[in-house]
Every structure is written in C-alpha cells, then in structure tokens.
N, C-alpha and C. Protein backbone atom coordinates (compact mmCIF):
# COMPACT_ATOMS: atom_id res chain seq x y z
N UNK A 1 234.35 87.66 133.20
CA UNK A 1 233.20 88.03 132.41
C UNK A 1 233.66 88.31 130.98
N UNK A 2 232.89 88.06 129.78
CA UNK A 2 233.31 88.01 128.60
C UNK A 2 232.98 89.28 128.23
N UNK A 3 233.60 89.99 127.28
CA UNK A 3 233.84 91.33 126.80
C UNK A 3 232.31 92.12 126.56
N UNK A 4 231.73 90.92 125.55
CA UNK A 4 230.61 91.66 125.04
C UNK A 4 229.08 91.24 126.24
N UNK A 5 229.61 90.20 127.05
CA UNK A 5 228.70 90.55 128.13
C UNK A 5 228.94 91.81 128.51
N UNK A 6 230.14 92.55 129.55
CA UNK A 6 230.80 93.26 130.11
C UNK A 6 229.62 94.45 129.56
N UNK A 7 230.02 94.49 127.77
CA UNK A 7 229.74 95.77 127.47
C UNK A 7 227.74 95.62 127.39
N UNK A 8 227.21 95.03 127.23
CA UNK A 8 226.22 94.46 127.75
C UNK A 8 225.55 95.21 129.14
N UNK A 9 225.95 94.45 130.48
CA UNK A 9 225.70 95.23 131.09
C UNK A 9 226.16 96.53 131.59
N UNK A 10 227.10 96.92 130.53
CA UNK A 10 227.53 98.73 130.87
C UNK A 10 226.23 99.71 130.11
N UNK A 11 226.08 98.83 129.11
CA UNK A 11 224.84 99.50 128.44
C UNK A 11 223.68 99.68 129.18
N UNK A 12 223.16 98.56 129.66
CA UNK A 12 222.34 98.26 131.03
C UNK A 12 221.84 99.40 131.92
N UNK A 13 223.18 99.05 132.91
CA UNK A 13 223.58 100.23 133.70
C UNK A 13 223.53 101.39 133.38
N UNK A 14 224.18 102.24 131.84
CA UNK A 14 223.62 103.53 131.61
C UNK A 14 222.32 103.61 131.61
N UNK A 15 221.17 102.70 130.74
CA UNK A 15 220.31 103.31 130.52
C UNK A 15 219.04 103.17 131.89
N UNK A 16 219.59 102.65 132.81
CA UNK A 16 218.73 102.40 134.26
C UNK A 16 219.49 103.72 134.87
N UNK A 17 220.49 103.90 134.89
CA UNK A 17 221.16 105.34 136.11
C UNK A 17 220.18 106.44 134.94
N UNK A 18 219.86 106.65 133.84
CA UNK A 18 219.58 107.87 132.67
C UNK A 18 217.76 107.76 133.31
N UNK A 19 217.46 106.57 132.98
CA UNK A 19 215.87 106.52 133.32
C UNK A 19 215.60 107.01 134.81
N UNK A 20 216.71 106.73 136.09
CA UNK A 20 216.76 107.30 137.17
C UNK A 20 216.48 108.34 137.18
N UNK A 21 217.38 109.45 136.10
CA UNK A 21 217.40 110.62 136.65
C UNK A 21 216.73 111.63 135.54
N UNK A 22 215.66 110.85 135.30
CA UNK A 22 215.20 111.71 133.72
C UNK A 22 213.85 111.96 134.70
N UNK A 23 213.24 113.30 134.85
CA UNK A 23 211.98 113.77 135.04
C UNK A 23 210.74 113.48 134.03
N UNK A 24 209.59 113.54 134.58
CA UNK A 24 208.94 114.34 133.52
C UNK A 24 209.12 114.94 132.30
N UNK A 25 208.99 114.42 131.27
CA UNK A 25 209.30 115.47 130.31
C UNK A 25 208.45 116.38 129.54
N UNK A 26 208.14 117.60 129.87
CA UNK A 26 207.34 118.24 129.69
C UNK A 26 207.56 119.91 128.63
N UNK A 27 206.54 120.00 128.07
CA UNK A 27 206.56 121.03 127.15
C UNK A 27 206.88 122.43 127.71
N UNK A 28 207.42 123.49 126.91
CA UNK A 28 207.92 124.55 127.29
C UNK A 28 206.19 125.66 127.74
N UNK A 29 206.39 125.39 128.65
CA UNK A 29 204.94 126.65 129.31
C UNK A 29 204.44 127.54 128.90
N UNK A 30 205.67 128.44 127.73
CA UNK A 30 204.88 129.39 126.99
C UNK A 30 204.48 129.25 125.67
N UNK A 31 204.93 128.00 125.06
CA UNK A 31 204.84 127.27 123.96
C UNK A 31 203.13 126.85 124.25
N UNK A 32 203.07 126.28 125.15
CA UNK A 32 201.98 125.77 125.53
C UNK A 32 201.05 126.95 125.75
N UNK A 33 201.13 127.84 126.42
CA UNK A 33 199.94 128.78 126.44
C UNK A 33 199.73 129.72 125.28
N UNK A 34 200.90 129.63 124.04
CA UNK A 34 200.56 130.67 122.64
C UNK A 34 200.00 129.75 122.07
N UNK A 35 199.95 128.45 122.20
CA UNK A 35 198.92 127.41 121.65
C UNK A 35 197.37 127.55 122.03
N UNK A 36 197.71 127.40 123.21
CA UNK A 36 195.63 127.41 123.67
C UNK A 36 194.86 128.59 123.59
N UNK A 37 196.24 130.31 123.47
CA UNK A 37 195.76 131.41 123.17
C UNK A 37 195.77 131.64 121.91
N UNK A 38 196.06 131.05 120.74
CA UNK A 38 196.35 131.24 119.22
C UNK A 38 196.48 132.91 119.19
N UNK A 39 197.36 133.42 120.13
CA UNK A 39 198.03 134.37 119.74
C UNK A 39 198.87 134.33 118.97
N UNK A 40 198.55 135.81 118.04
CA UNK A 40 199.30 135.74 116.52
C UNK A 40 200.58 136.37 117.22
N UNK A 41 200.76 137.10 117.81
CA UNK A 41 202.38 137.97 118.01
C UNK A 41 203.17 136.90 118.05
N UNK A 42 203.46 135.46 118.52
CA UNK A 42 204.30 134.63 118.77
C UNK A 42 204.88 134.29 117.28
N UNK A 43 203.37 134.21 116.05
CA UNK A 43 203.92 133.65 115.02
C UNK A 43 203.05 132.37 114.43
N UNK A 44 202.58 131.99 113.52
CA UNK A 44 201.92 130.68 113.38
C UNK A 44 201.97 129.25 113.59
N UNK A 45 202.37 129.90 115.47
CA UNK A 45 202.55 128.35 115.56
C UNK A 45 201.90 126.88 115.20
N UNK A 46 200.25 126.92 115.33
CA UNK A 46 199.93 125.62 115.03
C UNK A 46 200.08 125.48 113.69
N UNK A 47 200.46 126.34 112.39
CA UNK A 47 200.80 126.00 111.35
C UNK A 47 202.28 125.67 111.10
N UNK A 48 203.31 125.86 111.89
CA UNK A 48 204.21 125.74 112.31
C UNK A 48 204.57 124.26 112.83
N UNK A 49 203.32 123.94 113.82
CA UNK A 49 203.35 122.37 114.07
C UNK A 49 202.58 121.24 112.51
N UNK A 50 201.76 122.21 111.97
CA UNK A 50 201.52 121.39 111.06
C UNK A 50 202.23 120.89 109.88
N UNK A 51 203.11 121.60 109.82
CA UNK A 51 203.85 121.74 108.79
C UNK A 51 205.18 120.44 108.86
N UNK A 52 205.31 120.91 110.37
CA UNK A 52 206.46 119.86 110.69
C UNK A 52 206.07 118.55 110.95
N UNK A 53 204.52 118.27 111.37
CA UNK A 53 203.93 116.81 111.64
C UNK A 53 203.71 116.51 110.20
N UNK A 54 203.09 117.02 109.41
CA UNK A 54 202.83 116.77 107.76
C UNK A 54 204.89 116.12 107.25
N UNK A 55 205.62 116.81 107.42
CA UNK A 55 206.80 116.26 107.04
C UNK A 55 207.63 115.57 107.83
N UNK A 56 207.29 115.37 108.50
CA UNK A 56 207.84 113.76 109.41
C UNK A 56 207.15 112.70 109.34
N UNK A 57 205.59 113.14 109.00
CA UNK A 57 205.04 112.06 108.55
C UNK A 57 205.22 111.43 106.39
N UNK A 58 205.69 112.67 105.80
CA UNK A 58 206.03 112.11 104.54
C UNK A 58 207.11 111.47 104.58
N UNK A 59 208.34 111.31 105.56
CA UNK A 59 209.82 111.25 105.14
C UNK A 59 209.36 109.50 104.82
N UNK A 60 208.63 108.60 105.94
CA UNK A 60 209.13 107.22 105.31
C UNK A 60 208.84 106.88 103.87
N UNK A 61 207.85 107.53 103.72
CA UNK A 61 206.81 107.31 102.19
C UNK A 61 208.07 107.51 101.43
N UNK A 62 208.12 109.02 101.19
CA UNK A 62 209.71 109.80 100.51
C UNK A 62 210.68 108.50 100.33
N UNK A 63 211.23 108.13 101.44
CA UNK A 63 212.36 107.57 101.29
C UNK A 63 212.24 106.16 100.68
N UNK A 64 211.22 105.54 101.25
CA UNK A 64 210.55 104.16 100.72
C UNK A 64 210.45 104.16 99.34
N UNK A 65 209.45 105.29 98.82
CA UNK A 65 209.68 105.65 97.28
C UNK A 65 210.81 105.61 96.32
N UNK A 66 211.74 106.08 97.52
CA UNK A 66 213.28 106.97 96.13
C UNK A 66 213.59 105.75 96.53
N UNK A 67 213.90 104.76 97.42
CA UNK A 67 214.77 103.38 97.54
C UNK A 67 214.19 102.35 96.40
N UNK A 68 212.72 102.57 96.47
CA UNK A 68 211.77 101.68 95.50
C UNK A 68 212.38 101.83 94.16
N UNK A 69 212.13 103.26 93.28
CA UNK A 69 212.72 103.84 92.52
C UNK A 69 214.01 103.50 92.33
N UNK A 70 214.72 103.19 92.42
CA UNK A 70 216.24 103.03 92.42
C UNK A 70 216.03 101.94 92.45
N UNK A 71 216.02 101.09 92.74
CA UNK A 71 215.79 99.46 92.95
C UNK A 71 215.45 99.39 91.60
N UNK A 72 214.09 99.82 91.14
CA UNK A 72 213.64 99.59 89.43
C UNK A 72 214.35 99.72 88.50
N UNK A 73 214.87 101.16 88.75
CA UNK A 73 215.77 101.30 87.42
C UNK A 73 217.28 100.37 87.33
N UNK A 74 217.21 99.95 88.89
CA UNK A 74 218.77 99.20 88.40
C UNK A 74 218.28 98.01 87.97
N UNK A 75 216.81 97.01 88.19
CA UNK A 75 216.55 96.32 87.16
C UNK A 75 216.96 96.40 86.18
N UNK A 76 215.69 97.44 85.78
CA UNK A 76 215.49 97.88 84.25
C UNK A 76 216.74 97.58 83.69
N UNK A 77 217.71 98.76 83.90
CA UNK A 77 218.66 98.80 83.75
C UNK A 77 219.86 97.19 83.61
N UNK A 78 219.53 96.54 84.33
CA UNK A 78 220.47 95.11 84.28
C UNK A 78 219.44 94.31 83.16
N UNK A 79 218.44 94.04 83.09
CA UNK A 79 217.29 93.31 81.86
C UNK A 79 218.10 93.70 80.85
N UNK A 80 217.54 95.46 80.06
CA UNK A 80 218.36 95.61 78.91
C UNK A 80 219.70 95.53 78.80
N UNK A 81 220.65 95.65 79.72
CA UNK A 81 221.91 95.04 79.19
C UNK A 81 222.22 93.33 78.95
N UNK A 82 221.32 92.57 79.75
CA UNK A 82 221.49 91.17 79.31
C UNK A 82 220.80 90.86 78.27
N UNK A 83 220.00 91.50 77.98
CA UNK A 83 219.29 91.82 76.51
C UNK A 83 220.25 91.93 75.64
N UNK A 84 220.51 92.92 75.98
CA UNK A 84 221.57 93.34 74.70
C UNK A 84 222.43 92.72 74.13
N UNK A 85 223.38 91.70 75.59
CA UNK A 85 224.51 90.75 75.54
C UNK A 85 223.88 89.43 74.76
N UNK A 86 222.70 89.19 74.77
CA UNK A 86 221.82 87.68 73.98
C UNK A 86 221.87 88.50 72.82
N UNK A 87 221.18 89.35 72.55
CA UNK A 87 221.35 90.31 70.84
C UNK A 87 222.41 89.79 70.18
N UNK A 88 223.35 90.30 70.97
CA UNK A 88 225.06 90.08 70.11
C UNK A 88 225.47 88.93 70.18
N UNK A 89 224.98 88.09 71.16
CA UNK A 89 225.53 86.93 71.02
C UNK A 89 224.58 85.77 69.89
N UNK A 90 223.27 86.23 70.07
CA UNK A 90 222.32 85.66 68.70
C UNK A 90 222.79 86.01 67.75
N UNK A 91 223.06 87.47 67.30
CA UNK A 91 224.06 87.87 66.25
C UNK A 91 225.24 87.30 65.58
N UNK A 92 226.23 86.68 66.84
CA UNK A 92 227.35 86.21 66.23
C UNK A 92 227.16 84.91 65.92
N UNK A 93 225.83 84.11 66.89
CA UNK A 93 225.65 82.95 66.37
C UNK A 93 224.72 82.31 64.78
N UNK A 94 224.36 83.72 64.45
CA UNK A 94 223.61 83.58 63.36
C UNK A 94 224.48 83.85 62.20
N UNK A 95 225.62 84.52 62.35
CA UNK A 95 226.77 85.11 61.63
C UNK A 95 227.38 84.29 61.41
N UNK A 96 227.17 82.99 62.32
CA UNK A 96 228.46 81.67 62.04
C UNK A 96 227.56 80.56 61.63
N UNK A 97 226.28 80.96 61.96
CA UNK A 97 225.35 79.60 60.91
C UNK A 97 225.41 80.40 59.88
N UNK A 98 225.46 81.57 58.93
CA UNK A 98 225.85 81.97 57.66
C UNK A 98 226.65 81.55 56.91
N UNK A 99 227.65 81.56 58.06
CA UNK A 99 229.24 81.49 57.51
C UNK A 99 229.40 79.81 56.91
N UNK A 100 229.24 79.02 57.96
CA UNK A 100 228.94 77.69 57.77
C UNK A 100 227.94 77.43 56.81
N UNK A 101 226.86 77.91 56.35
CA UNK A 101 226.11 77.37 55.39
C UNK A 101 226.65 77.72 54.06
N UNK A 102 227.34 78.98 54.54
CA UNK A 102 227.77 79.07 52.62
C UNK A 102 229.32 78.54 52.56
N UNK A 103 229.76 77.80 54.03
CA UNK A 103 230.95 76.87 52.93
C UNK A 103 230.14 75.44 53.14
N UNK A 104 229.46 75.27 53.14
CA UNK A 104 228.80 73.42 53.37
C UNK A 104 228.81 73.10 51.74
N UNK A 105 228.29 74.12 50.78
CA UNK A 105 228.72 73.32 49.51
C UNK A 105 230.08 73.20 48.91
N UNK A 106 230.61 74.05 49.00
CA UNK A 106 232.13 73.99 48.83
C UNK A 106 232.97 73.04 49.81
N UNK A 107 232.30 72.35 50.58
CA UNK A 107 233.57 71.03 51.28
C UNK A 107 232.55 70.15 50.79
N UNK A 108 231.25 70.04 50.38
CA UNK A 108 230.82 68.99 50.19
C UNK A 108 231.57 68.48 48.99
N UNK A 109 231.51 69.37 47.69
CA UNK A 109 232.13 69.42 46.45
C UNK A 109 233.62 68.73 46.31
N UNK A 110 234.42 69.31 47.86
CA UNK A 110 235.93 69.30 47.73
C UNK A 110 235.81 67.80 48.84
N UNK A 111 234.84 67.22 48.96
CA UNK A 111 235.15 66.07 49.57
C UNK A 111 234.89 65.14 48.45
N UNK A 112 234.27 65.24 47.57
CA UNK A 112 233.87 64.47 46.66
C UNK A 112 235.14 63.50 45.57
C-alpha cells in the first residue's frame, strides 16, 4: 500500500472509531436553565451570548477588510513607485534630447 494511501485510511479510521464514540453533544444543564430563568445572580448571560455571536460573526468581515486593505495599499503603493521610475526616466530622456539639441548646431557647423 502506498504511503499517502496508508495515511489516508489512518485518517479514515480515526475519524469513524471518534464518530463511534462521540455522544450527543449537549449543553451544560445549568447554563441552560439560567437561560430560560434570566436569572440575574449567574450574570448576563444572554448578553454574554450576544456579545460573543455579534463577534464571531464580525471576524470574517474584519479580516476580509484588513486583507482587502492591505492588498490596496500595496497597489497604491507599487503604481506610485513605477510612476516615479517613468518620471526619472522621462527626465533623463528629456535631459538627453536637451543635451543633443544644443550640440546639433555645433557638429552641424564642424561638419561643414
């Protein structure tokens, strides 16, 4: 049998023996009854749950955002530097059509 079959069905096998022996999975009983009693002595729990469903539900947005964000500015960021590199290089090429135009009469003269 080839390796990454092998490991294949070892993976398999764990997660069928795990699903075997996994119950019910069920909520803690007194969690559950300071809920349906909105007894305050426990603490605010359903604001407690809200708080934590409200921020598990922002994290993809959050993260989607700051990845988005970052993505832009390293545009941005790469545009104006190739910007910049055409600048200087229009620069030096305009610096050498200068240069060349003001000796074109002086070889014309000295070819004469």
């Amino acid at each position: 049998m080839r390796p990454r079959a092998r490991i294949a069905v070892l993976l398999v096998l764990t997660f069928v023996v795990f699903a075997a022996m996994m119950s019910d999975a069920s909520a803690c009983p007194m969690c559950k009854a300071a809920l349906a009693s909105h007894d305050r002595s426990h603490g605010d729990w359903v604001g407690g749950f809200f708080w934590s469903i409200l921020f598990m539900l922002s994290m993809p947005f959050v993260l989607l955002g700051s990845f988005s964000t970052y993505m832009y500015l390293l545009v941005r960021r790469a545009r104006r530097e190739t910007a910049q590199r055409e600048g200087l290089q229009g620069e030096a090429a305009e610096t050498k059509g200068v240069q060349q135009s003001l000796l074109e009469p002086a070889m014309a003269s000295a070819q004469r």
